[in-house]
Protein backbone atom coordinates (compact mmCIF):
# COMPACT_ATOMS: atom_id res chain seq x y z
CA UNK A 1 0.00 0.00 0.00
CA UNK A 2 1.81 3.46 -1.18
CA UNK A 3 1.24 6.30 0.74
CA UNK A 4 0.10 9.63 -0.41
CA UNK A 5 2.12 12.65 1.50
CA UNK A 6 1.08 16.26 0.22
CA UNK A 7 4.03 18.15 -0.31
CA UNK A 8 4.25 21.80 1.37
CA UNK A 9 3.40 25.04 -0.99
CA UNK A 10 6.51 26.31 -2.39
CA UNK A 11 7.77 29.58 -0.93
CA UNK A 12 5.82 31.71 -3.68
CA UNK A 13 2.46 29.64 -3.85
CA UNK A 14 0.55 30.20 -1.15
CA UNK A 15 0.28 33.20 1.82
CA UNK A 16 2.38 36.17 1.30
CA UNK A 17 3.85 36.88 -2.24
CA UNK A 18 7.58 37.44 -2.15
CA UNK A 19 8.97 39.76 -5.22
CA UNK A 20 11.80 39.65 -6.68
CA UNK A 21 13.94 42.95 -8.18
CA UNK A 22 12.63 43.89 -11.28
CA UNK A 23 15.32 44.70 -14.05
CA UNK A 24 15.42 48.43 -13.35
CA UNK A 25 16.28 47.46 -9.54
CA UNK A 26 12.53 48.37 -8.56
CA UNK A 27 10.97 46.18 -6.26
CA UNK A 28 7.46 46.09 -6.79
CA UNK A 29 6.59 43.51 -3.69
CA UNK A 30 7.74 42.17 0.12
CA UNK A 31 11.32 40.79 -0.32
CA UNK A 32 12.94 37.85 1.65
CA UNK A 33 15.95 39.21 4.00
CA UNK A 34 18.77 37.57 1.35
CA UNK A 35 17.50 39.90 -1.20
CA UNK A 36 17.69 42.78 0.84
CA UNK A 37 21.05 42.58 2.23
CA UNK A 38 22.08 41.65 -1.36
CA UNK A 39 20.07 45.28 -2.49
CA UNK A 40 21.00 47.37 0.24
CA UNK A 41 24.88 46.09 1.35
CA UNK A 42 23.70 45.70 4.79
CA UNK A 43 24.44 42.99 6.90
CA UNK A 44 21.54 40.93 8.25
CA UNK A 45 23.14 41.56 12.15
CA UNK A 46 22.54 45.09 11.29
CA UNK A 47 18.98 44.66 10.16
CA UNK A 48 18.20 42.36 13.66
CA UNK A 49 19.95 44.60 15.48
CA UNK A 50 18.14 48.01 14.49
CA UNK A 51 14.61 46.22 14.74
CA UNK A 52 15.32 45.52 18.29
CA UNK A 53 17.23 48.62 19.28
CA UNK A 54 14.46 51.15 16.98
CA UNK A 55 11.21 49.44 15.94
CA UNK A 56 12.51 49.98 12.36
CA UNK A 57 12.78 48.20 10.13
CA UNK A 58 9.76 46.10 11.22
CA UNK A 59 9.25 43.20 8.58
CA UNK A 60 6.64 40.93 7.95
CA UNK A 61 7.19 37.17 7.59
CA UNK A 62 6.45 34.31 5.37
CA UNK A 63 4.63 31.29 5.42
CA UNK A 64 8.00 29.46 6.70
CA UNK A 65 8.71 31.94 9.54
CA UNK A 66 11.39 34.07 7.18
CA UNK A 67 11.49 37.73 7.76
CA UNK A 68 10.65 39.72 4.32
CA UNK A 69 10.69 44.11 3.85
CA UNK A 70 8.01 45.94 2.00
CA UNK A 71 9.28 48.28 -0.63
CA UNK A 72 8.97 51.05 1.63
CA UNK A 73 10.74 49.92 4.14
CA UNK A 74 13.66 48.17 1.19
CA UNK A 75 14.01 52.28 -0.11
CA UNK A 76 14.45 53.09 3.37
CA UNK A 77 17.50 50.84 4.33
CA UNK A 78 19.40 51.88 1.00
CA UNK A 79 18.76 55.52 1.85
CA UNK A 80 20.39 54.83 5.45
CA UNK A 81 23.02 52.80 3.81
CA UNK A 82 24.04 55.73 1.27
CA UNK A 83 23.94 58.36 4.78
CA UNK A 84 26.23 55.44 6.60
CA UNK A 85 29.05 55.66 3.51
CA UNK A 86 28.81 59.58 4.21
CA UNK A 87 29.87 59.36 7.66
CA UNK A 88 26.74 59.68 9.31
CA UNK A 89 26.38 57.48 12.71
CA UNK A 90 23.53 55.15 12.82
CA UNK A 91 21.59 55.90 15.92
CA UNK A 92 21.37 59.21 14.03
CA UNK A 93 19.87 57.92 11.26
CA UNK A 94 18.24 55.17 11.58
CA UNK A 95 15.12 56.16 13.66
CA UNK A 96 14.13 59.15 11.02
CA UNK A 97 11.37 58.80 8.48
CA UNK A 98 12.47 58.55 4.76
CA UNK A 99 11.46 62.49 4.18
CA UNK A 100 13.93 63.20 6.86
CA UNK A 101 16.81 60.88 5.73
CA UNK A 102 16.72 62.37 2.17
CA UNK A 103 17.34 65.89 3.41
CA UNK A 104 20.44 64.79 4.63
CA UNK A 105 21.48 63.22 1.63
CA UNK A 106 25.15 65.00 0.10
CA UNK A 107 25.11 66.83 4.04
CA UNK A 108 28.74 67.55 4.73
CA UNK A 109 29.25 65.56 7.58
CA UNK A 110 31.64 66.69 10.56
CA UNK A 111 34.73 64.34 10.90
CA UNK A 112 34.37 63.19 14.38
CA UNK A 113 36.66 64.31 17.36
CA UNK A 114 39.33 61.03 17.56
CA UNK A 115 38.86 59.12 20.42
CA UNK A 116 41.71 59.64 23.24
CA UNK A 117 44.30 57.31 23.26
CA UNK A 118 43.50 55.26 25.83
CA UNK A 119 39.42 55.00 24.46
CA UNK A 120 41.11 53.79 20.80
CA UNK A 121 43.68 51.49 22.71
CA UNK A 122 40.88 49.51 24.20
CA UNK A 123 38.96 49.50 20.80
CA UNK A 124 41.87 48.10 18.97
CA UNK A 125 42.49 45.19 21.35
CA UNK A 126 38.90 44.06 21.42
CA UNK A 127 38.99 43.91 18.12
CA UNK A 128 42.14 41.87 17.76
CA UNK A 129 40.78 39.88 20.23
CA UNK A 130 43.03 40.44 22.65
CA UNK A 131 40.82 40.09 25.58
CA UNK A 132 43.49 39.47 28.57
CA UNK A 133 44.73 42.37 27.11
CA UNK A 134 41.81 44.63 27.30
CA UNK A 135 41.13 43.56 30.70
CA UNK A 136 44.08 44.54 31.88
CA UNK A 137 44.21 48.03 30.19
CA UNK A 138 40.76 49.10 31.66
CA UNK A 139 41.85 47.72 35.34
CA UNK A 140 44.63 50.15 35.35
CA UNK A 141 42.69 53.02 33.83
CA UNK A 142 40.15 52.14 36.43
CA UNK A 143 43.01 52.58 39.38
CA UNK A 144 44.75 55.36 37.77
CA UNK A 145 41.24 57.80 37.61
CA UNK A 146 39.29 56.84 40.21
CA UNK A 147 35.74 55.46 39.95
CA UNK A 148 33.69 58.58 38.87
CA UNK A 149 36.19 59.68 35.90
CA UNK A 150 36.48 56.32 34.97
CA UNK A 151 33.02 55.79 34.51
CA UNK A 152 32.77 59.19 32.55
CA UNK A 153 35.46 59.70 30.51
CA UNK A 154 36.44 56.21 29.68
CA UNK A 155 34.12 53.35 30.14
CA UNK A 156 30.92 55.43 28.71
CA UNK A 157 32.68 56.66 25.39
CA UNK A 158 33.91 53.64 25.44
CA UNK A 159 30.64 51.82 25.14
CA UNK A 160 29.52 53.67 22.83
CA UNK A 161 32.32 53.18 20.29
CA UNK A 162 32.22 49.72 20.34
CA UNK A 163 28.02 50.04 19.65
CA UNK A 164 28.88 52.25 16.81
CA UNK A 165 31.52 49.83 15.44
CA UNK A 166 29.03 47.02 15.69
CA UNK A 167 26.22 48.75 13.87
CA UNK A 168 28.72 50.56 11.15
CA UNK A 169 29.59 46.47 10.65
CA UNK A 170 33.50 47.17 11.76
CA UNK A 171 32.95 44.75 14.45
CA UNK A 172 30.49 41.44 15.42
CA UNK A 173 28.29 41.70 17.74
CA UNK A 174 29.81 39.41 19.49
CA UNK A 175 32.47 41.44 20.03
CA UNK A 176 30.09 43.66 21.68
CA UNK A 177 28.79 41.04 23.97
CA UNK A 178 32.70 39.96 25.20
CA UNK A 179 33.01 43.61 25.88
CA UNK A 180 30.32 44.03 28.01
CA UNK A 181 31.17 41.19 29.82
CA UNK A 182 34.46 41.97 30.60
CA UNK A 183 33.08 45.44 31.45
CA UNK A 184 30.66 44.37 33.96
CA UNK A 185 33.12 41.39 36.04
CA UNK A 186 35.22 44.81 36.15
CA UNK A 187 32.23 46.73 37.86
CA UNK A 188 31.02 43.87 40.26
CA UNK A 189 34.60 44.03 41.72
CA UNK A 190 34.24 47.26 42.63
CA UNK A 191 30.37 47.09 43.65
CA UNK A 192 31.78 44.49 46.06
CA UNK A 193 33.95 47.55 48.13
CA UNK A 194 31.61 49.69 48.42
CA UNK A 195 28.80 50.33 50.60
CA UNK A 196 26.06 53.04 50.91
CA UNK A 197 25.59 54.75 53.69
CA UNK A 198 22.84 53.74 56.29
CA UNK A 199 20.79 57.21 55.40
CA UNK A 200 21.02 57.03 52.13
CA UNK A 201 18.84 58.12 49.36
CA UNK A 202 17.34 54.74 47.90
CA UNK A 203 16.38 54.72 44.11
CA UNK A 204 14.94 51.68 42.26
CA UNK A 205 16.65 51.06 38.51
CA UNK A 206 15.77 49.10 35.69
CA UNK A 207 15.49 48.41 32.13
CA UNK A 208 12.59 47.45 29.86
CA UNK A 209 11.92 44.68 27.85
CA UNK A 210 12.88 46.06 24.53
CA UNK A 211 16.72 46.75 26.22
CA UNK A 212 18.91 44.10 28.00
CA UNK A 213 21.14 46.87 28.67
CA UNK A 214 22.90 45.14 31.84
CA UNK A 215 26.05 47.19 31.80
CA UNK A 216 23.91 50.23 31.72
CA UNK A 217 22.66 49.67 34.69
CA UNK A 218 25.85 48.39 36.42
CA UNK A 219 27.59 52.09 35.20
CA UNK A 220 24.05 54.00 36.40
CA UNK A 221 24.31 52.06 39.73
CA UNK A 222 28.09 52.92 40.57
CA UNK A 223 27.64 56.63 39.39
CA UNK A 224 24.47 57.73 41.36
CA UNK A 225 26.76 55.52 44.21
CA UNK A 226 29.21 58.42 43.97
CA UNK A 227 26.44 60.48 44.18
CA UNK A 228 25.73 59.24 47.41
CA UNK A 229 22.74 57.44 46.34
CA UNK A 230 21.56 53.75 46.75
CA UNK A 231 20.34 51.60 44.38
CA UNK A 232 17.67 48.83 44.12
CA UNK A 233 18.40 47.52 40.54
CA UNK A 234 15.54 45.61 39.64
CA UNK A 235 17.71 44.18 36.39
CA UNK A 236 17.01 44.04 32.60
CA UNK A 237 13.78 43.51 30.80
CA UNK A 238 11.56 44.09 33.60
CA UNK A 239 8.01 45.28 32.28
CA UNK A 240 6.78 48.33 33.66
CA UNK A 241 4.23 47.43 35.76
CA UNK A 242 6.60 45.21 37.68
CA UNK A 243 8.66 47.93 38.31
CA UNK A 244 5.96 50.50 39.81
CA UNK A 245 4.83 47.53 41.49
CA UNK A 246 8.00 47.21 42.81
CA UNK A 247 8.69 51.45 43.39
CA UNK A 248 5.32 50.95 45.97
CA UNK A 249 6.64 47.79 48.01
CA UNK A 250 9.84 49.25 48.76
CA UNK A 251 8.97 52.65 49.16
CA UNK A 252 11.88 54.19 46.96
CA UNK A 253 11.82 58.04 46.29
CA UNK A 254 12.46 57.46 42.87
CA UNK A 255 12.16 55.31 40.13
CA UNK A 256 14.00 55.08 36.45
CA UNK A 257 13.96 53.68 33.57
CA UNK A 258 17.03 53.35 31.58
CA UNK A 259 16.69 52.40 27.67
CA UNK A 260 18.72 53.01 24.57
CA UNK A 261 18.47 56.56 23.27
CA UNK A 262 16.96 55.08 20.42
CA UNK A 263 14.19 53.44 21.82
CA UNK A 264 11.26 55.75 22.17
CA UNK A 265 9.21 55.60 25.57
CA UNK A 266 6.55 54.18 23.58
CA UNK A 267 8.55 51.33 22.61
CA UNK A 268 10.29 51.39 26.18
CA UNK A 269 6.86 51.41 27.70
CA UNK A 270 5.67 48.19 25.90
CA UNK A 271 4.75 44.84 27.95
C-alpha cells in the first residue's frame, strides 16, 4: 500500500507573495531578508539589530517563519546605507522617516573628534581579540582615575564606540557582547567595596523589555553611588508594571527607567 504525502506550498504559492527585483532594480513587492542585504549592502546583524534597538525596520514574515521588507521599508534601508558611507552614525539615522533621511542626503558631515588614546587602545584590542589584554588596560585606567572619571570619561565613550563599530559592521556583535562582559566582572569588583551609607537616598533602577542593557545599569548604579545614592536595581527587561509595582513595596523616592536613546518611551513602555 503506497502512501500519499502532500508536499508543502513552495515559498511563492501560497500566503504572502515574495517579489523579486525587477530589471530596473525596482521592487514592486515584500522581499525575503537575502535579497535585501544583497540590495542594500547591509548585513543581516545590522537589520536584527536596528529592529530591536528602533522598531525599524519592522518586517513581515512568510509562510515558513522568514522575515521579508516591503518596498517602503527596502528604499528606506538603501537611503540609510548611502547616509552610513557619508559618515553619518547610525543611531542618528536610523530612527528618522524617509522624508527626513533624504534631506540629509550629500550633508557635509563633521569628521568626528578622535577618540583619546586610551578609548582607541581599548577598541583596537577588542577587536584583535586580545581580551586578557583589554582587561588589563581598563583595570589600570580604572586605578589610575578613580571610579567617577572612569566611569565618565572612559568606560561610557567607550561603550559607545564599540556600539557604533558594531552597527557601522566594523565589528560582530559578538564582540560587543565579550566587551560588556568583561566590562561588567570589572564593575562587580568594585560594587563588592563599596557600601552606601545607612541614610542614604534609595532609588529603584531598571530596564525594559525592549533593552537588556545590563552594563547600563551596572555604570548608572556605581555613578548615582558616587552620588551618594543607593540603588535597588531591579535588572534588565523588567516590564513596567513590575517595576511600579516594585517602586510601591519598597517605598523608593524614585524610580528610572534606563533604555537606549533610540528606543522611544513608547517602545520602552511596551509589555
Amino acid at each position: 500500500m503506497g502512501i500519499l504525502i502532500k508536499a508543502p506550498p513552495r515559498r511563492n504559492d501560497a500566503g504572502l507573495q515574495i517579489a523579486m527585483p525587477a530589471a530596473g532594480g525596482e521592487v514592486r513587492g515584500p522581499l525575503h531578508i537575502r535579497e535585501v542585504v544583497r540590495i542594500t549592502g547591509l548585513r543581516r546583524e545590522q537589520l536584527y539589530m536596528w529592529q530591536r534597538r528602533y522598531g525599524f525596520p519592522n518586517p513581515a514574515r512568510d509562510p515558513f517563519g522568514d522575515r521579508v521588507y516591503p518596498p517602503d521599508q527596502v528604499a528606506r534601508l538603501k537611503v540609510i546605507k548611502q547616509l552610513l558611507s557619508e559618515g553619518w552614525r547610525a543611531g542618528a539615522v536610523v530612527p528618522l522617516a524617509e522624508s527626513a533621511l533624504q534631506s540629509m542626503l550629500g550633508i557635509a558631515v563633521e569628521d568626528p573628534a578622535p577618540l583619546p588614546g586610551e578609548i582607541e587602545t581599548a577598541v583596537q584590542l577588542l577587536g584583535e581579540h586580545r581580551v586578557g589584554e583589554l582587561q588589563n588596560h581598563l583595570s589600570k585606567l580604572l586605578v589610575g582615575q578613580g571610579l567617577r572619571k572612569f566611569l565618565e570619561q572612559t568606560l561610557i565613550p567607550l561603550n559607545e564606540a564599540v556600539h557604533e563599530h558594531v552597527v557601522r559592521g566594523d565589528m560582530q556583535n559578538y564582540q560587543e557582547l565579550r566587551f560588556a562582559d568583561i566590562a561588567q566582572r570589572l564593575l562587580r569588583d568594585v560594587t563588592r567595596l563599596v557600601r552606601p551609607t545607612r541614610d542614604a537616598r534609595q532609588i529603584l533602577v531598571a530596564t525594559p523589555p525592549n533593552d537588556p542593557n545590563q552594563l547600563g545599569l551596572a555604570i548608572l548604579e556605581l555613578l548615582l553611588f558616587t552620588e551618594g545614592i543607593n540603588c535597588l536595581t531591579l535588572g534588565s527587561g523588567v516590564p513596567a508594571q513590575e517595576v511600579a509595582g516594585a517602586a510601591h513595596a519598597y517605598k523608593v523616592s524614585l524610580a528610572i527607567l534606563l533604555f537606549d536613546r533610540g528606543i522611544s518611551g513608547k517602545i520602552a513602555g511596551q509589555e
